[in-house]
PDB file of N, CA and C in Angstrom:
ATOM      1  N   UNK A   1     -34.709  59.396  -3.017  1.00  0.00           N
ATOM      2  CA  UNK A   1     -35.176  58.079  -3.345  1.00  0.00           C
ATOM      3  C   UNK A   1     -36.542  57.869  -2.679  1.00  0.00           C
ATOM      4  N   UNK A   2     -37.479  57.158  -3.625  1.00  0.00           N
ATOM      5  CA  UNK A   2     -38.972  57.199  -2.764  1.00  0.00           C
ATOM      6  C   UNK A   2     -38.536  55.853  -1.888  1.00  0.00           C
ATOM      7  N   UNK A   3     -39.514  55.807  -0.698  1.00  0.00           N
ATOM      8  CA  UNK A   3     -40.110  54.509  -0.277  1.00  0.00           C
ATOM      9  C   UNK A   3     -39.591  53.440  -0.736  1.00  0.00           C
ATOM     10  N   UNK A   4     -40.574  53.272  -1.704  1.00  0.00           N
ATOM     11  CA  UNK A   4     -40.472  51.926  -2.020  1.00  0.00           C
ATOM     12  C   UNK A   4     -39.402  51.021  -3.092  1.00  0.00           C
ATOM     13  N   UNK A   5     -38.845  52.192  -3.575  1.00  0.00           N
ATOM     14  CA  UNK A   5     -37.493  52.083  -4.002  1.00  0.00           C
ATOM     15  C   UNK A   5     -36.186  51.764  -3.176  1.00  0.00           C
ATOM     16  N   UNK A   6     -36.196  52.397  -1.876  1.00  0.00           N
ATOM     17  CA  UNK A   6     -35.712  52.010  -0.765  1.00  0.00           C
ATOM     18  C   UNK A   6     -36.027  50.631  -0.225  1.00  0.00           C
ATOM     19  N   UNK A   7     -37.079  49.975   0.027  1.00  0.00           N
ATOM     20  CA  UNK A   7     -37.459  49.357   0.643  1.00  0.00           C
ATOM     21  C   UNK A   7     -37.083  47.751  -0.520  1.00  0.00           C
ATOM     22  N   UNK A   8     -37.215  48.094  -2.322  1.00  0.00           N
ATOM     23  CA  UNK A   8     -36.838  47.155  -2.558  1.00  0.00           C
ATOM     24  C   UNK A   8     -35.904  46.888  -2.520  1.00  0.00           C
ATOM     25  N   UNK A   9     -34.599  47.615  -2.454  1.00  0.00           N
ATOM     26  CA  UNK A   9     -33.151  47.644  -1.933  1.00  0.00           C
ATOM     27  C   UNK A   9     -32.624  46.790  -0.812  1.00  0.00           C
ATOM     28  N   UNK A  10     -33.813  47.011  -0.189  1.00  0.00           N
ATOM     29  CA  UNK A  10     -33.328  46.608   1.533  1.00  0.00           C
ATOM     30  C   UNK A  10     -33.784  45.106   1.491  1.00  0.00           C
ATOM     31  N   UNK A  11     -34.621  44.823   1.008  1.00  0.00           N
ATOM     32  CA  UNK A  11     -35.219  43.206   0.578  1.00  0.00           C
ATOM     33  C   UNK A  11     -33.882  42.827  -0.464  1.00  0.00           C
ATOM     34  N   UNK A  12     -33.779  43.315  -1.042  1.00  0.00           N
ATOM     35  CA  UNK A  12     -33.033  42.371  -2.138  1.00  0.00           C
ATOM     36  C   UNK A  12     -31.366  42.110  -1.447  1.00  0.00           C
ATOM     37  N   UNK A  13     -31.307  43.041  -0.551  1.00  0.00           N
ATOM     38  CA  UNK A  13     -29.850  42.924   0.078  1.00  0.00           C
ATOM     39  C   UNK A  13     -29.834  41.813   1.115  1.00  0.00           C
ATOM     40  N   UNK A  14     -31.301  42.150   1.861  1.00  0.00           N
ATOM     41  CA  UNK A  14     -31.251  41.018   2.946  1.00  0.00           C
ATOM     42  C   UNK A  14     -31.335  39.319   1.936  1.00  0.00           C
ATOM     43  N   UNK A  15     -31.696  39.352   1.202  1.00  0.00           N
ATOM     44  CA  UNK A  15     -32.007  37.984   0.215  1.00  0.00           C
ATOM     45  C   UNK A  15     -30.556  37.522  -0.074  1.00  0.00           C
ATOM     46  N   UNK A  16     -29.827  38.702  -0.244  1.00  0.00           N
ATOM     47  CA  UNK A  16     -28.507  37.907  -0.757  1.00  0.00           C
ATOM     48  C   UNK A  16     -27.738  37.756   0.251  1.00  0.00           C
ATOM     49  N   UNK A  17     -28.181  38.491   1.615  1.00  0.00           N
ATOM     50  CA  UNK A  17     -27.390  38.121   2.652  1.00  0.00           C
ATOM     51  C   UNK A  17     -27.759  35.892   2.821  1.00  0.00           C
ATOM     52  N   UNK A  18     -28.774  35.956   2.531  1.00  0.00           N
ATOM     53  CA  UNK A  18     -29.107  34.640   2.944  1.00  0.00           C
ATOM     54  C   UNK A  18     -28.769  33.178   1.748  1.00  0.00           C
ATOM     55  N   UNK A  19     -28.157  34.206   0.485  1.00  0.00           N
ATOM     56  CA  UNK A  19     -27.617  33.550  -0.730  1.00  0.00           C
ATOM     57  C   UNK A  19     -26.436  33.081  -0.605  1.00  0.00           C
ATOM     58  N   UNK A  20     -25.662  34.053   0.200  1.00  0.00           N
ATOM     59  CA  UNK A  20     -24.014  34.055   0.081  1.00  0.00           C
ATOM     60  C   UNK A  20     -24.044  33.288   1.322  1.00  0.00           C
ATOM     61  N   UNK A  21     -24.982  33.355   2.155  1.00  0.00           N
ATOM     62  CA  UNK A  21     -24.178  32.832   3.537  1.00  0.00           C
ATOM     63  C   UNK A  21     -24.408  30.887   3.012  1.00  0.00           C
ATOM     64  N   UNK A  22     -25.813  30.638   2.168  1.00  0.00           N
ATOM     65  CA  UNK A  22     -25.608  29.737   1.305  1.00  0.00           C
ATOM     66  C   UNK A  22     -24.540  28.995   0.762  1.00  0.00           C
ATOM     67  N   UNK A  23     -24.265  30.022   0.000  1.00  0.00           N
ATOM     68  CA  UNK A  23     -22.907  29.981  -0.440  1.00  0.00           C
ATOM     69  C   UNK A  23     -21.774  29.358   0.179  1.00  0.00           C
ATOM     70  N   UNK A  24     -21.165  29.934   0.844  1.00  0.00           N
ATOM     71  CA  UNK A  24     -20.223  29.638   1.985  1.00  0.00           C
ATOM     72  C   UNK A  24     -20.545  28.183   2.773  1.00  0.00           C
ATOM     73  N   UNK A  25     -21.557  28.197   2.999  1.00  0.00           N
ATOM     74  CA  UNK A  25     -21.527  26.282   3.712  1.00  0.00           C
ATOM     75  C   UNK A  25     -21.589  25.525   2.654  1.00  0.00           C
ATOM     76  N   UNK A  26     -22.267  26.034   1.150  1.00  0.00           N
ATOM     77  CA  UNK A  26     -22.082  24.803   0.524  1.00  0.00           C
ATOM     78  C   UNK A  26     -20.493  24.882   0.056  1.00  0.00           C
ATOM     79  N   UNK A  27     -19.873  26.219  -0.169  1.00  0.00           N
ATOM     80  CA  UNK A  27     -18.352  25.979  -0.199  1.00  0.00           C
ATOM     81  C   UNK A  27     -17.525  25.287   0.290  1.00  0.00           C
ATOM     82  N   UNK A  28     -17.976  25.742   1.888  1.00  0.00           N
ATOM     83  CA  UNK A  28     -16.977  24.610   2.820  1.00  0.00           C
ATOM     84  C   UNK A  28     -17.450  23.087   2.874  1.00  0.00           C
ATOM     85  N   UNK A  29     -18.643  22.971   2.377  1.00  0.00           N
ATOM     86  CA  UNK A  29     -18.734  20.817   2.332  1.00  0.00           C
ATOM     87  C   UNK A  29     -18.275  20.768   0.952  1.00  0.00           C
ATOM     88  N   UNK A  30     -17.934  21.550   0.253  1.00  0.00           N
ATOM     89  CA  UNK A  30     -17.302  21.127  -1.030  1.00  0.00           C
ATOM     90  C   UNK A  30     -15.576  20.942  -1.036  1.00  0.00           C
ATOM     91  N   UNK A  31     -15.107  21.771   0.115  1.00  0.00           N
ATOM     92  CA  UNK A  31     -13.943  21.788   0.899  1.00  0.00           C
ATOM     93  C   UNK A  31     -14.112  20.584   1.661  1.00  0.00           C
ATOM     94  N   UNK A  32     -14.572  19.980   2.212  1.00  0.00           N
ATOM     95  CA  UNK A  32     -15.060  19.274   2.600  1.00  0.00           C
ATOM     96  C   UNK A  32     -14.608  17.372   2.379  1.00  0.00           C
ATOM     97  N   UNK A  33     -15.371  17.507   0.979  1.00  0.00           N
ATOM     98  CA  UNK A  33     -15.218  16.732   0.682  1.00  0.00           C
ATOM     99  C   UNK A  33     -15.175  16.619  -1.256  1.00  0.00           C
ATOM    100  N   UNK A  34     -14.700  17.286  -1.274  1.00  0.00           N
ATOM    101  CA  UNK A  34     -14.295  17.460  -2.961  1.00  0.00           C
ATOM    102  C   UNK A  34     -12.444  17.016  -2.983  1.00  0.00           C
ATOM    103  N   UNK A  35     -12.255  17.452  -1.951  1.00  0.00           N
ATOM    104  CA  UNK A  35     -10.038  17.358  -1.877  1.00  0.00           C
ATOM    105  C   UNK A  35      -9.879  16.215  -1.706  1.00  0.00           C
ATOM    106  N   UNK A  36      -8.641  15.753  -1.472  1.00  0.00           N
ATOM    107  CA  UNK A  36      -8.465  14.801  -1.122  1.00  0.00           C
ATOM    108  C   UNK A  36      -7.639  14.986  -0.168  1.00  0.00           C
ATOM    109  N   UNK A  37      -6.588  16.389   0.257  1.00  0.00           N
ATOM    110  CA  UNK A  37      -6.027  16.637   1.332  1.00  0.00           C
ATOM    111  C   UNK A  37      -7.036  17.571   2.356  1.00  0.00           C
ATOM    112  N   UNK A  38      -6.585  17.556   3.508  1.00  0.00           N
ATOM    113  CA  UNK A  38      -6.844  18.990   4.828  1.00  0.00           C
ATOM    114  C   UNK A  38      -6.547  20.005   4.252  1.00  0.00           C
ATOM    115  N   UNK A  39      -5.471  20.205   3.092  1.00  0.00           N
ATOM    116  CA  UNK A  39      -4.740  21.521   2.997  1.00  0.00           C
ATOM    117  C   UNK A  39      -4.897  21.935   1.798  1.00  0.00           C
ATOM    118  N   UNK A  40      -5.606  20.928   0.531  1.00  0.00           N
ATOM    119  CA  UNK A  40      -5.743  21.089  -0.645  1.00  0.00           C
ATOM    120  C   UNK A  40      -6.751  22.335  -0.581  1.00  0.00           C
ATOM    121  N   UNK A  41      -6.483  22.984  -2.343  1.00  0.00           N
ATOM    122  CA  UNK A  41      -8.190  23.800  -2.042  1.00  0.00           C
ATOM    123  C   UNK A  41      -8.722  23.687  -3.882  1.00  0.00           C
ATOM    124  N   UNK A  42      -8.028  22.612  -4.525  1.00  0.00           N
ATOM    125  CA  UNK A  42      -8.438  22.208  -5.735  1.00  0.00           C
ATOM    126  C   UNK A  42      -9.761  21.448  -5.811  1.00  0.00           C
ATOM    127  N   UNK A  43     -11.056  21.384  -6.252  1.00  0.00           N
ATOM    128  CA  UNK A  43     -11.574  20.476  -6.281  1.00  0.00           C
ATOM    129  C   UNK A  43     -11.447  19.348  -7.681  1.00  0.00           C
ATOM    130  N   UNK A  44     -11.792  17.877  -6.830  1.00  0.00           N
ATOM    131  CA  UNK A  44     -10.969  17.050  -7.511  1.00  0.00           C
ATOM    132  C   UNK A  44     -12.222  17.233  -8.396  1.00  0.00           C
ATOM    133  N   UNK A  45     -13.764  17.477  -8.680  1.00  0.00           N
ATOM    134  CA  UNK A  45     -14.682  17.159  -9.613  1.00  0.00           C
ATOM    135  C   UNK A  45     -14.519  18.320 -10.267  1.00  0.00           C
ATOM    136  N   UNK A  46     -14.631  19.434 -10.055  1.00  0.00           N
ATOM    137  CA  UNK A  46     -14.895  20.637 -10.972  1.00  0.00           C
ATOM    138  C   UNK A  46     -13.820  21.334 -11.234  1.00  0.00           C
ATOM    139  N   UNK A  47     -12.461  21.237 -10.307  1.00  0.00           N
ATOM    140  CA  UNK A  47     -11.201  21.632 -10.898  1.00  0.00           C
ATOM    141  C   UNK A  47     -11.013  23.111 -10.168  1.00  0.00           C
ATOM    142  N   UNK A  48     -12.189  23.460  -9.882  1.00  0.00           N
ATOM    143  CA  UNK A  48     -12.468  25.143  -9.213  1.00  0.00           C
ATOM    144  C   UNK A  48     -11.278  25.207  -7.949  1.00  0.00           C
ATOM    145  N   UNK A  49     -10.727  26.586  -8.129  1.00  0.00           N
ATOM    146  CA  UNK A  49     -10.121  26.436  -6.540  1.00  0.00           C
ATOM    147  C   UNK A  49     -11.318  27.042  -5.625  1.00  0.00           C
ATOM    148  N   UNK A  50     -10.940  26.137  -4.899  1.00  0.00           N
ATOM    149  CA  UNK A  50     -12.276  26.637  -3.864  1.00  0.00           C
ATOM    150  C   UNK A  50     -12.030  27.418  -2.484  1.00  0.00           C
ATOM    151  N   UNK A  51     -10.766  27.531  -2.553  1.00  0.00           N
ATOM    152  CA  UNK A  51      -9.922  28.676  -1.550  1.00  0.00           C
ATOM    153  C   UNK A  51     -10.573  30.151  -2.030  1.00  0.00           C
ATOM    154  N   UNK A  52     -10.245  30.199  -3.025  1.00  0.00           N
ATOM    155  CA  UNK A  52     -10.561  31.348  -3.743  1.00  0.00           C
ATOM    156  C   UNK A  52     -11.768  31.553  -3.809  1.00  0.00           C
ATOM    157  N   UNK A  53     -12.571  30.884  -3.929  1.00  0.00           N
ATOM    158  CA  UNK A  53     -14.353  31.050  -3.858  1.00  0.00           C
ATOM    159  C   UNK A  53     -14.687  30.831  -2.564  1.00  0.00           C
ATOM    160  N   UNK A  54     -14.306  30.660  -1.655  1.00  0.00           N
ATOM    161  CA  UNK A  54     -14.730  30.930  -0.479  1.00  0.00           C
ATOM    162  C   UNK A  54     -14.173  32.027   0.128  1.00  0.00           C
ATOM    163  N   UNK A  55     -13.431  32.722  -0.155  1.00  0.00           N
ATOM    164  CA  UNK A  55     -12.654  33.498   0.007  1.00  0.00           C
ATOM    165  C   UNK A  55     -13.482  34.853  -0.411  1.00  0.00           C
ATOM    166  N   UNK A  56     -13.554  34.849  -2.247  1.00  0.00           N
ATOM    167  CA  UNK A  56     -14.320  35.289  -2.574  1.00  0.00           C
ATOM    168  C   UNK A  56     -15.740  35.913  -2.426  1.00  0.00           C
ATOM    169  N   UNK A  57     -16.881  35.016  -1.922  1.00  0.00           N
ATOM    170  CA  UNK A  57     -17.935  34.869  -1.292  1.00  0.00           C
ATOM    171  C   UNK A  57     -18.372  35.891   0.078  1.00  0.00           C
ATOM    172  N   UNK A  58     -17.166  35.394   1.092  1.00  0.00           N
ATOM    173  CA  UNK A  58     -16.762  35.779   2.367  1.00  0.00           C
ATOM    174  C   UNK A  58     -16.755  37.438   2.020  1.00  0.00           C
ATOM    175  N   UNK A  59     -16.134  38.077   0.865  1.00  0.00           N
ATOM    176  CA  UNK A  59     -15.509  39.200   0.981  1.00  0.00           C
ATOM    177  C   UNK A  59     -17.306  39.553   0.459  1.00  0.00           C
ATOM    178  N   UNK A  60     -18.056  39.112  -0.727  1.00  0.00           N
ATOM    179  CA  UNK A  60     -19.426  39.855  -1.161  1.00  0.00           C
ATOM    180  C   UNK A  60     -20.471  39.629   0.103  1.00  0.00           C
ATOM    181  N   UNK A  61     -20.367  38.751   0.906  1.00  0.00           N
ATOM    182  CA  UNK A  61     -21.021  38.714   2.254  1.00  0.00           C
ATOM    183  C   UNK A  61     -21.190  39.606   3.177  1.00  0.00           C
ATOM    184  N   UNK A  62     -19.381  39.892   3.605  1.00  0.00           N
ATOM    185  CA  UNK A  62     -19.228  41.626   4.448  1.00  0.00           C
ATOM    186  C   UNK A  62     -19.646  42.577   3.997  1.00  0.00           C
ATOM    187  N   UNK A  63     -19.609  42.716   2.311  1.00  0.00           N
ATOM    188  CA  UNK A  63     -20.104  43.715   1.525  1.00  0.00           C
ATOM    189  C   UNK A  63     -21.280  44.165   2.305  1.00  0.00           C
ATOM    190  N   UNK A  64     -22.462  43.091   1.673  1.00  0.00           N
ATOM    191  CA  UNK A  64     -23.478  43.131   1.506  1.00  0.00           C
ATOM    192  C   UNK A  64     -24.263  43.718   3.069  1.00  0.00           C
ATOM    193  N   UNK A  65     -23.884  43.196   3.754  1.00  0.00           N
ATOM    194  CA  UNK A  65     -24.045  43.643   5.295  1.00  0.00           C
ATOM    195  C   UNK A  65     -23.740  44.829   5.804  1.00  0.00           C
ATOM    196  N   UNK A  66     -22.381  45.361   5.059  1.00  0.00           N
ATOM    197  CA  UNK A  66     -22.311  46.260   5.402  1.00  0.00           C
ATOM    198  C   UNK A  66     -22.792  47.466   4.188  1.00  0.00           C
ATOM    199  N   UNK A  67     -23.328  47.306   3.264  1.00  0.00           N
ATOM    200  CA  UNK A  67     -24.708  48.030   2.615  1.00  0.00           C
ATOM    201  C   UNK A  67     -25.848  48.234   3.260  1.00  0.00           C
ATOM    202  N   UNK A  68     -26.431  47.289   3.760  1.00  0.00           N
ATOM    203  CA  UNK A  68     -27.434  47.051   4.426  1.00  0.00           C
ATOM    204  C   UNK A  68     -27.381  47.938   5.590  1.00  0.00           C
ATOM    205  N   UNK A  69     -26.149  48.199   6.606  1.00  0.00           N
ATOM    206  CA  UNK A  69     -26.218  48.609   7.918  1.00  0.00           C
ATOM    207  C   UNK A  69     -25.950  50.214   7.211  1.00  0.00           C
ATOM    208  N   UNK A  70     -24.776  50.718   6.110  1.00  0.00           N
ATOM    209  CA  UNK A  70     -24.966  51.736   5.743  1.00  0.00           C
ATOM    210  C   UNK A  70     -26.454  52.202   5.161  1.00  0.00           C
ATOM    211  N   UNK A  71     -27.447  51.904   4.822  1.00  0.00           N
ATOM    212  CA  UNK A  71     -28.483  51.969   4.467  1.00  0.00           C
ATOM    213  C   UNK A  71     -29.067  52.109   5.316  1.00  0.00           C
ATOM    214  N   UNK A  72     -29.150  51.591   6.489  1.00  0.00           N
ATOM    215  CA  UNK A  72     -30.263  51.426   7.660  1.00  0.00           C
ATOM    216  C   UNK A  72     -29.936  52.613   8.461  1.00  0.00           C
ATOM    217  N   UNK A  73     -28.605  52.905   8.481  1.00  0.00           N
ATOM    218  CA  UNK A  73     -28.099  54.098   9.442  1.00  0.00           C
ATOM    219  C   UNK A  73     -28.258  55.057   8.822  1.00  0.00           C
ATOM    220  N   UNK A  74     -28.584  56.005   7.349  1.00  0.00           N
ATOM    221  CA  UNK A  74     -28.754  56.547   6.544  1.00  0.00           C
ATOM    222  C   UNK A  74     -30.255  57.455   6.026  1.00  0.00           C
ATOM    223  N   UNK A  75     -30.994  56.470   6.503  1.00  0.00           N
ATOM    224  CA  UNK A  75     -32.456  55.815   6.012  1.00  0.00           C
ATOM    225  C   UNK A  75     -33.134  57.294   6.082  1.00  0.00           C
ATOM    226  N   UNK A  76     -33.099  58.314   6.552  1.00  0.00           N
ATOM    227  CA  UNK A  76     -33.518  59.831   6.770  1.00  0.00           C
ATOM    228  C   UNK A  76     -32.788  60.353   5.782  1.00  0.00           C
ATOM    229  N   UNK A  77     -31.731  60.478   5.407  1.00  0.00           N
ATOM    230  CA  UNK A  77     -31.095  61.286   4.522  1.00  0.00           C
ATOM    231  C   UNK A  77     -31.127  60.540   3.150  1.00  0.00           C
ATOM    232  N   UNK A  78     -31.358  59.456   3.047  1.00  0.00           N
ATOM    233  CA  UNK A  78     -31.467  58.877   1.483  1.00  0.00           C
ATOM    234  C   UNK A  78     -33.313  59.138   1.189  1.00  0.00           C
ATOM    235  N   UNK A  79     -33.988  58.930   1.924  1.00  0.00           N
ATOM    236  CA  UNK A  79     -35.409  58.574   1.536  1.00  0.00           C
ATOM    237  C   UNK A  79     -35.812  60.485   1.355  1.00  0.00           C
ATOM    238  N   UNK A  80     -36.507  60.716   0.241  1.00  0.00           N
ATOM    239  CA  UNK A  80     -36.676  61.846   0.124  1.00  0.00           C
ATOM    240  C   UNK A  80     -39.275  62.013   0.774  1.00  0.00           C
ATOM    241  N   UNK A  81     -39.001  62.509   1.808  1.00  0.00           N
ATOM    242  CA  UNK A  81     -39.835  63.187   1.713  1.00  0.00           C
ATOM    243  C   UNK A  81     -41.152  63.844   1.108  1.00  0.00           C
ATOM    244  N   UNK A  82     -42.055  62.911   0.474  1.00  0.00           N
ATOM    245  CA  UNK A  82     -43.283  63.589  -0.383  1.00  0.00           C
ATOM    246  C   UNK A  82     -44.399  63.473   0.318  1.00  0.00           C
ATOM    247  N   UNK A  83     -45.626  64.106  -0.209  1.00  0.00           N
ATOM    248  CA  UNK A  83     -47.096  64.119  -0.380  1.00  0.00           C
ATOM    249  C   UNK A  83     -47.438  62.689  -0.272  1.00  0.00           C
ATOM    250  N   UNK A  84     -46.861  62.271  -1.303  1.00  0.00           N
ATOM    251  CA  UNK A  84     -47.646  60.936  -1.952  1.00  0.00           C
ATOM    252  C   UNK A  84     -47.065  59.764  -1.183  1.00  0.00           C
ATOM    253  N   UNK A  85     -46.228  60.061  -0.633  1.00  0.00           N
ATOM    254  CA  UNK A  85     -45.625  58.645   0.269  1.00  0.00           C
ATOM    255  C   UNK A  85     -46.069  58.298   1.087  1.00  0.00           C
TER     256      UNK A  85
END
């Protein structure tokens, strides 16, 4: 893999690290205040369970991080070596 093929990888992962973690707080004020119980996880406007999408979220978050750290620890054996780089 050249450079900069690498490098757009590593940008676009860190971006969604900062999407999902997004994600997740606006989940939980939607938990928040979308229920009408502590324990509910229906929202009363959009009907979404939101257990499940936060849940959800949480799991493409670890993902993503842990792409990123496999990538970073890697970074010699994926990036190939040229002239032109």
């Amino acid at each position: 893999m050249k450079v900069k093929h690498y490098r757009i990888i590593i940008i676009s992962l860190i971006i969604l690290v900062f999407i999902f973690g997004f994600g997740i707080i606006n989940t939980i004020v939607s938990l928040k205040y979308e229920t009408n119980f502590d324990n509910e996880c229906v929202s009363t406007i959009s009907g979404d369970n939101l257990c499940n999408s936060l849940r959800n979220i949480k799991y493409l978050f670890y993902i993503d991080l842990i792409a990123i750290f496999i990538l970073l620890l890697l970074q010699g054996k994926i990036i190939k070596k040229t002239d032109s780089d």
